[in-house]
Protein backbone atom coordinates (compact mmCIF):
# COMPACT_ATOMS: atom_id res chain seq x y z
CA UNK A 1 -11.09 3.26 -26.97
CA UNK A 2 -8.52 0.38 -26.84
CA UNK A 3 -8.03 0.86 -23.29
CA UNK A 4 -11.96 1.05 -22.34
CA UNK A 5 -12.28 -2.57 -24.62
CA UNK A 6 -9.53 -4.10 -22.36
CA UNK A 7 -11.05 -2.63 -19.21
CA UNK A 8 -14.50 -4.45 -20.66
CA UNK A 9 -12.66 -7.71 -20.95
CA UNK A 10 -11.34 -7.50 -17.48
CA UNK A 11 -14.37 -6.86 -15.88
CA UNK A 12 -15.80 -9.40 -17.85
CA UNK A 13 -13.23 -12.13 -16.89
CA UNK A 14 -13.65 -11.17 -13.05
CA UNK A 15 -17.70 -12.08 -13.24
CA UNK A 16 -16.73 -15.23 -15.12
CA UNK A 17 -14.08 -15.90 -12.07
CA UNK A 18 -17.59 -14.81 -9.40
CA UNK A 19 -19.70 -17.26 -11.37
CA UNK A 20 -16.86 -20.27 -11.20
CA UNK A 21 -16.65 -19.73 -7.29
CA UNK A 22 -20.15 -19.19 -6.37
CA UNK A 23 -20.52 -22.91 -8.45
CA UNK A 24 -17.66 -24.54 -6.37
CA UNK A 25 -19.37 -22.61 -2.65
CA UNK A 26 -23.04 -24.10 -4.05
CA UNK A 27 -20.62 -27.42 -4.70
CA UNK A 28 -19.64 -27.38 -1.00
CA UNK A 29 -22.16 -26.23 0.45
CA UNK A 30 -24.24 -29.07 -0.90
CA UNK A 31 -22.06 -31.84 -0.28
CA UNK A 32 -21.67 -30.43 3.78
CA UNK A 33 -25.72 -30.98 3.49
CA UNK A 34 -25.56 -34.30 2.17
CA UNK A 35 -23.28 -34.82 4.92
CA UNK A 36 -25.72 -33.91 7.41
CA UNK A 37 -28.86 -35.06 6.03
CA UNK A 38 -26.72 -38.42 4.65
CA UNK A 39 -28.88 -37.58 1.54
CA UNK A 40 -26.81 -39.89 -1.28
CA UNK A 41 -29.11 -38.29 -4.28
CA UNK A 42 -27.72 -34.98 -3.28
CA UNK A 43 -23.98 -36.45 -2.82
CA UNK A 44 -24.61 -37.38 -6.73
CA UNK A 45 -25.35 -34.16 -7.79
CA UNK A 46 -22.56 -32.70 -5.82
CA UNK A 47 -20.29 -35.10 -8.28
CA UNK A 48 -22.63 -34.53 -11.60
CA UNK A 49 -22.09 -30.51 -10.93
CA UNK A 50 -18.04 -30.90 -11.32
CA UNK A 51 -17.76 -31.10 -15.27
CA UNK A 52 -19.47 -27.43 -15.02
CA UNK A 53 -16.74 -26.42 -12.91
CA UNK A 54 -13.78 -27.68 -14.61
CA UNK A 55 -15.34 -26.69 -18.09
CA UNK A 56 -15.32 -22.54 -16.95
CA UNK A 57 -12.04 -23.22 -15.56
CA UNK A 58 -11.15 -23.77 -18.85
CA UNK A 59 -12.87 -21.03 -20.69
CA UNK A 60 -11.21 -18.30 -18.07
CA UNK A 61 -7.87 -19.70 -17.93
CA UNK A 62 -7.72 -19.30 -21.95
CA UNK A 63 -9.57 -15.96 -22.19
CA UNK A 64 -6.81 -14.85 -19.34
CA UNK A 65 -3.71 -16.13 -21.85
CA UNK A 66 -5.47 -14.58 -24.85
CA UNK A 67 -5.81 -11.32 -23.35
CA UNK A 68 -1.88 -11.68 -22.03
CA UNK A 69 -0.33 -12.57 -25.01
CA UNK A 70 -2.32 -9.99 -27.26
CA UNK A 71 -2.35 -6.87 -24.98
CA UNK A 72 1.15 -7.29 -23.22
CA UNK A 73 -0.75 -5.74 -20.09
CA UNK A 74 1.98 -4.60 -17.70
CA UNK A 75 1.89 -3.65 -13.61
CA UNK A 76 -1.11 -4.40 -11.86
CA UNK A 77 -3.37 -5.65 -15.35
CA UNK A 78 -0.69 -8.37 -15.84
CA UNK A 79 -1.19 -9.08 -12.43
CA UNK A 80 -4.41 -9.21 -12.20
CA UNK A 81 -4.33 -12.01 -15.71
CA UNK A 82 -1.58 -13.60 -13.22
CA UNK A 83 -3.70 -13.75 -9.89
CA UNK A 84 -7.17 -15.02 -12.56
CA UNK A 85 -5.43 -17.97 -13.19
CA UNK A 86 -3.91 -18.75 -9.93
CA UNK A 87 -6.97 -18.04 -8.56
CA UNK A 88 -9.55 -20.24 -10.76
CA UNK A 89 -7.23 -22.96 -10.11
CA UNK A 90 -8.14 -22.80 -6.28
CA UNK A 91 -11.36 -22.48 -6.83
CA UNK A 92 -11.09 -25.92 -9.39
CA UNK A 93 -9.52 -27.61 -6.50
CA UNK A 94 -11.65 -26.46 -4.10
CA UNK A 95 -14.84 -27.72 -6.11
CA UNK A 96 -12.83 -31.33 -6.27
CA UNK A 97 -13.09 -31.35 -2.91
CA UNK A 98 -16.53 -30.66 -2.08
CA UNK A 99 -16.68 -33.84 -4.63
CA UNK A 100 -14.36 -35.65 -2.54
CA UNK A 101 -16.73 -34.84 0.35
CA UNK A 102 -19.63 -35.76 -1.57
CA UNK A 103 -17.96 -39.37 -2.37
CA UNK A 104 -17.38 -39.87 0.99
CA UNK A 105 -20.72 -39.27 1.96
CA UNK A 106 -21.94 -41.91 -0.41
CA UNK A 107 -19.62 -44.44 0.68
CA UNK A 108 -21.40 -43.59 4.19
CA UNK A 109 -24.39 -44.30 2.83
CA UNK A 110 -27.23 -44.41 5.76
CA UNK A 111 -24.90 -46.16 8.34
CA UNK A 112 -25.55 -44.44 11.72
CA UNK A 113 -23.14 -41.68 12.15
CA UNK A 114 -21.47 -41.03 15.43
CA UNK A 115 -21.73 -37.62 17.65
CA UNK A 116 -18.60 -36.26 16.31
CA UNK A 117 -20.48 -35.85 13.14
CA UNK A 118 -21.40 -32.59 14.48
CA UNK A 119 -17.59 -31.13 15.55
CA UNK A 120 -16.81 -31.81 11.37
CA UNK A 121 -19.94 -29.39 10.57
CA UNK A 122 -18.88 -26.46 12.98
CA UNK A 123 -15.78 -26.51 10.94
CA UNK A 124 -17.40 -26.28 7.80
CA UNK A 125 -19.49 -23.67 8.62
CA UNK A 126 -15.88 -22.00 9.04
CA UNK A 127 -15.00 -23.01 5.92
CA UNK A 128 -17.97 -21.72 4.04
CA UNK A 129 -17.55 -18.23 6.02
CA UNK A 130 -14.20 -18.11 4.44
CA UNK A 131 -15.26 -18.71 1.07
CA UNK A 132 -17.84 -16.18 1.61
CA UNK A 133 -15.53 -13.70 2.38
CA UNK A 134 -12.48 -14.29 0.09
CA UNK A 135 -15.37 -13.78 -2.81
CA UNK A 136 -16.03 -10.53 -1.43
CA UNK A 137 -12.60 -9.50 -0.79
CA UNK A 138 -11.62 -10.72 -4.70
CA UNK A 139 -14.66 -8.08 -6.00
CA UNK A 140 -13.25 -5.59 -3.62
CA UNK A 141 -9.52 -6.17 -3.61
CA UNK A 142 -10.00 -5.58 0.00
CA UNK A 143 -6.24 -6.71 1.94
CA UNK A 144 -7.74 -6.38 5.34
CA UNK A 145 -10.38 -9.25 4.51
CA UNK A 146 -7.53 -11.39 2.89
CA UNK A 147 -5.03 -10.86 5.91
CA UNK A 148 -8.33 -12.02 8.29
CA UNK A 149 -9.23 -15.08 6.45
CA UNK A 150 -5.74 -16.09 7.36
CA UNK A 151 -6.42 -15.40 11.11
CA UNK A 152 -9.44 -17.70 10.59
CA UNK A 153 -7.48 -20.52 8.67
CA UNK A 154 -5.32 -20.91 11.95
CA UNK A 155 -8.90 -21.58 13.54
CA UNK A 156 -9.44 -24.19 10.86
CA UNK A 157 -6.24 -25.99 11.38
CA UNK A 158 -6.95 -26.14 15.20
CA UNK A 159 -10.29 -27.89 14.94
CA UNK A 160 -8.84 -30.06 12.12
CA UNK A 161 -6.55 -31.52 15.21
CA UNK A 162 -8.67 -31.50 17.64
CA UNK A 163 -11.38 -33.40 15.18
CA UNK A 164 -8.80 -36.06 14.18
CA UNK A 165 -7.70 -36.66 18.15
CA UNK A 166 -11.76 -37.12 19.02
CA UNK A 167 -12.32 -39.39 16.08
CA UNK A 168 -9.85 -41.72 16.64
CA UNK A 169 -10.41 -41.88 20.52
CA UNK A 170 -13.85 -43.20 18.83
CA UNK A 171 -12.49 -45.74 16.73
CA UNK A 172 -10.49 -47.37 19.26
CA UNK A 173 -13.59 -47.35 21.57
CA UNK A 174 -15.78 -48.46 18.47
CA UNK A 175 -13.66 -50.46 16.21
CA UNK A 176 -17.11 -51.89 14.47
CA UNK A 177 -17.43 -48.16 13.13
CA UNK A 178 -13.99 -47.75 11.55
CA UNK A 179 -15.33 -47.28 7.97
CA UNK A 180 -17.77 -44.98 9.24
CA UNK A 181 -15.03 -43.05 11.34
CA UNK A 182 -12.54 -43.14 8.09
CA UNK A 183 -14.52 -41.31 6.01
CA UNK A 184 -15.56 -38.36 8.47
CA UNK A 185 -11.76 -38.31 8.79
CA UNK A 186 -10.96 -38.22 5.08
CA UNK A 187 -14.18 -35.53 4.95
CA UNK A 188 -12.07 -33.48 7.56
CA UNK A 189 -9.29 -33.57 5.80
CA UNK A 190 -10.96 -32.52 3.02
CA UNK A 191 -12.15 -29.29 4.77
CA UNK A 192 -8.94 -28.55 6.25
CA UNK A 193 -7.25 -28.71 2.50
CA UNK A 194 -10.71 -26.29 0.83
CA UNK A 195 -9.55 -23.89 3.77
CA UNK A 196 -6.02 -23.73 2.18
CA UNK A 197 -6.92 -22.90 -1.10
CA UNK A 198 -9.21 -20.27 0.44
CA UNK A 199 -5.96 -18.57 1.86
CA UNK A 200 -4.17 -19.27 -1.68
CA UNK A 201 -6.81 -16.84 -2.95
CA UNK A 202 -6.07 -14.87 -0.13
CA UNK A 203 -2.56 -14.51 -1.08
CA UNK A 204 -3.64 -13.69 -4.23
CA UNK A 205 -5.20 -10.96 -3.54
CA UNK A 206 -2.43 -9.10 -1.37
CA UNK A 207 -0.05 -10.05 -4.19
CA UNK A 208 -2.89 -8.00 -6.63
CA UNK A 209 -3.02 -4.93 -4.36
CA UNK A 210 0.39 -4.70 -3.14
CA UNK A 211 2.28 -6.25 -5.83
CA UNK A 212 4.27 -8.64 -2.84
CA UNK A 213 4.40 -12.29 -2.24
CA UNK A 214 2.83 -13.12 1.14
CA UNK A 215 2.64 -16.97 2.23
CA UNK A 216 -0.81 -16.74 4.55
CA UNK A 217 -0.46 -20.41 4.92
CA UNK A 218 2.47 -21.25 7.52
């Protein structure tokens, strides 16, 4: 009975950990649209939405030390308390970004954007499909999943380059669009780093199932 209670408070910690990162995806997700769109009302609630985020960060991060500190789990249930918090601290960051995006975005305001607009929004797309699938490799503690978000980091990372080399050939063609051009930089930036903390969940995973430190991210 005391083992089916703990099981219980797992499961229920891992759906509190689903909820927090399908927030921080609908977080990103909306901020990338406001991006597109330029819509500044939908930037806002990109930035309202973060208290939400940060407040069942909070609530899982101290159910997680409760249930370490008063069942003394051991093997893979301490890791799995270990990896929750790790985890929901990616996640946090990850939402801070799509608010970083989403401040960007309103310092934009309705100024024309330039072409390159569009190379930023083929990464994010990348960067959403990540998100997508680290979720469904965290529910299924699938390694092959984690070990291919990796492969598609590396894919990140290269358009992150090739994104900052176009947008500053822009600027020094354009140099009455520099504010403009900063902030799709800072946005890609921004992008690049969310993709990170993807592969930190990654990692976390692998280090779940296999009980080994793996760095995804070099």
């Amino acid at each position: 009975m005391v083992r089916e209670n703990f099981e219980e408070k797992l499961s229920a910690l891992k759906q509190q950990v689903l909820k927090m990162s399908e927030m921080a995806k609908t977080s990103l997700s909306k901020s990338l649209y406001a991006l597109e769109h330029q819509d500044l009302q939908q930037a806002q609630d990109v930035i309202n939405q973060d208290e939400k985020i940060n407040a069942i960060e909070d609530e899982i991060n101290d159910q997680a030390i409760w249930l370490i500190a008063k069942e003394q789990p051991v093997a893979k249930d301490l890791r799995r308390l270990v990896i929750t918090l790790k985890v929901t601290n990616d996640i946090e960051r990850i939402g801070d970004l799509a608010v970083n995006i989403a401040k960007s975005v309103i310092r934009i305001g309705t100024d024309t954007l330039p072409e390159e607009k569009q190379q930023i929004l083929m990464t994010a797309s990348v960067v959403e499909q990540m998100l997508d699938l680290v979720i469904e490799a965290y529910i299924e503690e699938n390694m092959e999943t984690a070990f291919e978000i990796s492969r598609i980091d590396d894919k990140v990372d290269h358009q992150y380059g090739s994104s900052i080399e176009t947008l500053l050939t822009h600027m020094t063609k354009h140099p009455d669009e520099i504010s403009q051009i900063t902030q799709l930089a800072f946005i890609s930036r921004y992008l690049e780093r969310a993709a990170d903390h993807v592969t930190n969940i990654a990692e976390g995973i692998i280090y779940l199932v296999k009980g080994k430190h793996v760095d995804l991210n070099t």
